[in-house]
Structure formats: structure tokens, C-alpha cells
C-alpha atoms as a PDB file:
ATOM      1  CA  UNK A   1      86.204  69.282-188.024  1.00  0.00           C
ATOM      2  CA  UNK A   2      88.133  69.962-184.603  1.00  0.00           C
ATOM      3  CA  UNK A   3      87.083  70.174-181.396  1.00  0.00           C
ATOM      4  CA  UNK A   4      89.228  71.275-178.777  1.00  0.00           C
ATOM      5  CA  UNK A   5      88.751  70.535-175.035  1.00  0.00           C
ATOM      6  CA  UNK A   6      89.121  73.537-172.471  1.00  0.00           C
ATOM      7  CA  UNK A   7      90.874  70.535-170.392  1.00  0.00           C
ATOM      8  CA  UNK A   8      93.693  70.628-173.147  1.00  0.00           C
ATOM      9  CA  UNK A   9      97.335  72.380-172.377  1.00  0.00           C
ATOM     10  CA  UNK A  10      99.012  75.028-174.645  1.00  0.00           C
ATOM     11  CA  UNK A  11     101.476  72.610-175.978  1.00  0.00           C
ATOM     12  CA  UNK A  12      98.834  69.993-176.955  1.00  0.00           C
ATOM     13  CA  UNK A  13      96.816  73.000-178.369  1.00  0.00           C
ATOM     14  CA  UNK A  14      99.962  74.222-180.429  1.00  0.00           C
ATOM     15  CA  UNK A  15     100.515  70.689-181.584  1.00  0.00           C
ATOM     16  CA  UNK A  16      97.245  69.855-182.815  1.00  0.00           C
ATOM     17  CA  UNK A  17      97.360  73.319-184.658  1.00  0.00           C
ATOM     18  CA  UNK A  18     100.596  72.844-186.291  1.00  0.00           C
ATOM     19  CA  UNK A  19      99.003  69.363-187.208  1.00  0.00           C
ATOM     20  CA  UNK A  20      96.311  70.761-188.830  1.00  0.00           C
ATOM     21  CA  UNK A  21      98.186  73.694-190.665  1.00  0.00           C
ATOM     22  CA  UNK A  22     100.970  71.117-191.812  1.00  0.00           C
ATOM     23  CA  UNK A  23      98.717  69.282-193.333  1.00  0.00           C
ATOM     24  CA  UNK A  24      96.739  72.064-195.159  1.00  0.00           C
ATOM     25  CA  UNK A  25      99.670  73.874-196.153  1.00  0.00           C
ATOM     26  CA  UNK A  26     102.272  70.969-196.497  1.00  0.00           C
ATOM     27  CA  UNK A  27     104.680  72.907-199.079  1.00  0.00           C
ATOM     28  CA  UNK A  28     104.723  76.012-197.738  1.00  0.00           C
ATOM     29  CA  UNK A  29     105.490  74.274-193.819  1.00  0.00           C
ATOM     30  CA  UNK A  30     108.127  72.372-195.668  1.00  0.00           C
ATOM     31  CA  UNK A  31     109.848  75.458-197.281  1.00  0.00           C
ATOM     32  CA  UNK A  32     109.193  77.545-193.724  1.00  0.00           C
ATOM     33  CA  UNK A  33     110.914  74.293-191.737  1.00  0.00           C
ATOM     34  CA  UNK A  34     113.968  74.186-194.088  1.00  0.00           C
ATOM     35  CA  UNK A  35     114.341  77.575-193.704  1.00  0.00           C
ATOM     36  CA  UNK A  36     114.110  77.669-190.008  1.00  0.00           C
ATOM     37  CA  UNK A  37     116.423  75.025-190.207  1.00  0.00           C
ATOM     38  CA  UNK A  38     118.670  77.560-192.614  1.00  0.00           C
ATOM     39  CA  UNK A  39     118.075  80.037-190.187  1.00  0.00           C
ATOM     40  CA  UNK A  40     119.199  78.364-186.776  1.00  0.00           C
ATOM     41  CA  UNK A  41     122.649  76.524-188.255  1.00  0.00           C
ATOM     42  CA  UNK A  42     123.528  80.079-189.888  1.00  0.00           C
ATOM     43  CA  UNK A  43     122.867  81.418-186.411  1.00  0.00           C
ATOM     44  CA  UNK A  44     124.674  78.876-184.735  1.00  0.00           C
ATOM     45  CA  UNK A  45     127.658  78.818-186.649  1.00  0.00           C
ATOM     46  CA  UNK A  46     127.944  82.295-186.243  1.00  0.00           C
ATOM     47  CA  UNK A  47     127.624  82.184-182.325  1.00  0.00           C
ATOM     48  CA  UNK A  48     130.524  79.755-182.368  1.00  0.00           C
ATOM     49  CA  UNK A  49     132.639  81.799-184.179  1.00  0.00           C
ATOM     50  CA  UNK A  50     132.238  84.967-181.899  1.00  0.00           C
ATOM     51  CA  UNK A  51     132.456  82.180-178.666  1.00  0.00           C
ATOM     52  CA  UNK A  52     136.089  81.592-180.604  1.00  0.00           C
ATOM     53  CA  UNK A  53     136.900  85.098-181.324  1.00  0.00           C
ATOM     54  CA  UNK A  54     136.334  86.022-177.336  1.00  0.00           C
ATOM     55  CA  UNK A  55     137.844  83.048-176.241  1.00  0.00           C
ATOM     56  CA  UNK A  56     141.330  84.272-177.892  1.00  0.00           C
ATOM     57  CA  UNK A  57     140.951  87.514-177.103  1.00  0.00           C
ATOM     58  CA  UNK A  58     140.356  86.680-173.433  1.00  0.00           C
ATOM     59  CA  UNK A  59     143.656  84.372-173.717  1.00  0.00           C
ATOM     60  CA  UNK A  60     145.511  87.236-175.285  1.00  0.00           C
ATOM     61  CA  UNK A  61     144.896  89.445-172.089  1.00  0.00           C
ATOM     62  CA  UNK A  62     145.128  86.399-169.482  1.00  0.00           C
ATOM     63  CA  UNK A  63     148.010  87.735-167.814  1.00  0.00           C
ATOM     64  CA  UNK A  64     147.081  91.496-168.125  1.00  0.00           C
ATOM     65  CA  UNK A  65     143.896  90.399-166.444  1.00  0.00           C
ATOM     66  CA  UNK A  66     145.711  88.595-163.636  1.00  0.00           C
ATOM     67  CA  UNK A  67     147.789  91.689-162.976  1.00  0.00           C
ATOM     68  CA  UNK A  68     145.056  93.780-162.539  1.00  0.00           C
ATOM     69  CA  UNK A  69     143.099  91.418-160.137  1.00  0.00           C
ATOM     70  CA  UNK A  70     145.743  91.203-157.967  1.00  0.00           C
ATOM     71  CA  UNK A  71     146.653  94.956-157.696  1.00  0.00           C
ATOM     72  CA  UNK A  72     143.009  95.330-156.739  1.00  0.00           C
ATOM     73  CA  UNK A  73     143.017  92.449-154.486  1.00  0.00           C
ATOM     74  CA  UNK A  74     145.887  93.787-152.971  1.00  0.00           C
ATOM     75  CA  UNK A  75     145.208  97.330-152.805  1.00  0.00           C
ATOM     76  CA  UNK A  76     141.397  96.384-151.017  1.00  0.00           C
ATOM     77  CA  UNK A  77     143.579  94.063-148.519  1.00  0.00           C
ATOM     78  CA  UNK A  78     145.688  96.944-147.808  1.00  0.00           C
ATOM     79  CA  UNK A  79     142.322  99.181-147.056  1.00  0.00           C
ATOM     80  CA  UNK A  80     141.342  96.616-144.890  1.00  0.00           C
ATOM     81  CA  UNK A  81     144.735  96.622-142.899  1.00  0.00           C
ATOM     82  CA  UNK A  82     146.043  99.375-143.026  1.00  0.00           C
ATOM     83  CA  UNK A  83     149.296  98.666-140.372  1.00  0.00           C
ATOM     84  CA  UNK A  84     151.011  95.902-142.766  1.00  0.00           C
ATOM     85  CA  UNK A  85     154.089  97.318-143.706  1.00  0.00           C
ATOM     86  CA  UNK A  86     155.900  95.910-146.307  1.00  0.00           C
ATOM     87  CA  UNK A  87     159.609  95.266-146.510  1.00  0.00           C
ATOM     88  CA  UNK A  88     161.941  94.609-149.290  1.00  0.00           C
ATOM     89  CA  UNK A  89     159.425  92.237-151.040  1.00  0.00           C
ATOM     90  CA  UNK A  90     155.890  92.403-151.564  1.00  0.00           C
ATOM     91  CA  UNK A  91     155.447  88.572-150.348  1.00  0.00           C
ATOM     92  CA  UNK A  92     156.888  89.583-146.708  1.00  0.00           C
ATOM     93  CA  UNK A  93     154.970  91.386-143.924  1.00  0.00           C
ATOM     94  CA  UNK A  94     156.560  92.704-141.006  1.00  0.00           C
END
């Protein structure tokens, strides 16, 4: 027999439960924690193959991506000062 305290927290609560249920039901908890187990390196793995797969396709557009930032860097520094003129390279301001 159990008897639980109102003073207890959830995670002493779930412990106790899993105790009890573990030790009731020790095969079935076995094939559920392998499984779980199954489960999460499956998941895992996977996750770290799609962190690789955007990784290199990040890489492939680095300098694409750089491009682009800077035109819109440049073009909302231009908005903000509008009297830079520009001569003969885009590095010198007159």
C-alpha cells in the first residue's frame, strides 16, 4: 500500500509512480524503455543529418547571402543619406 503526502512535488509523485508501475509491469517497462530508447537515437540521428544537410546548403549560398546583405545594407544607408554621391567606386564618397 502507498500513501502519498499532499506535501510531496510532481516529480517525487511521478517517481514513486513509475516505481511502482516498473515494478508491477517490469517486462512491458523494459520493452517501452528500449523502445524509447529506439525512438530518441532514430530521432536524433535524423536531426543531425538535416543539421548537416542545412549546414551545406547554407555554405553553398554563403557568398550569395553576403551579396544580398550588403545591397540591402547599402541601399537602407543610402535612404538614410540621401546626399552621398558616389564617384567612380562604390568605396569612395564625395
Amino acid at each position: 500500500m502507498l500513501v502519498l503526502s499532499e506535501s510531496l512535488g510532481q516529480d517525487a509523485i511521478r517517481i514513486l509512480i513509475d516505481v511502482a508501475i516498473s515494478g508491477i509491469f517490469s517486462e512491458e517497462c523494459k520493452k517501452f524503455n528500449a523502445a524509447m530508447r529506439n525512438t530518441r537515437d532514430s530521432f536524433r540521428q535524423e536531426l543531425a543529418k538535416r543539421q548537416v544537410q542545412v549546414r551545406r546548403e547554407v555554405y553553398s549560398q554563403e557568398m550569395s547571402l553576403r551579396f544580398t546583405l550588403r545591397d540591402e545594407v547599402v541601399n537602407d544607408v543610402m535612404k538614410s543619406f540621401p546626399c552621398v554621391i558616389f564617384r567612380n567606386s562604390p568605396n569612395t564618397a564625395c
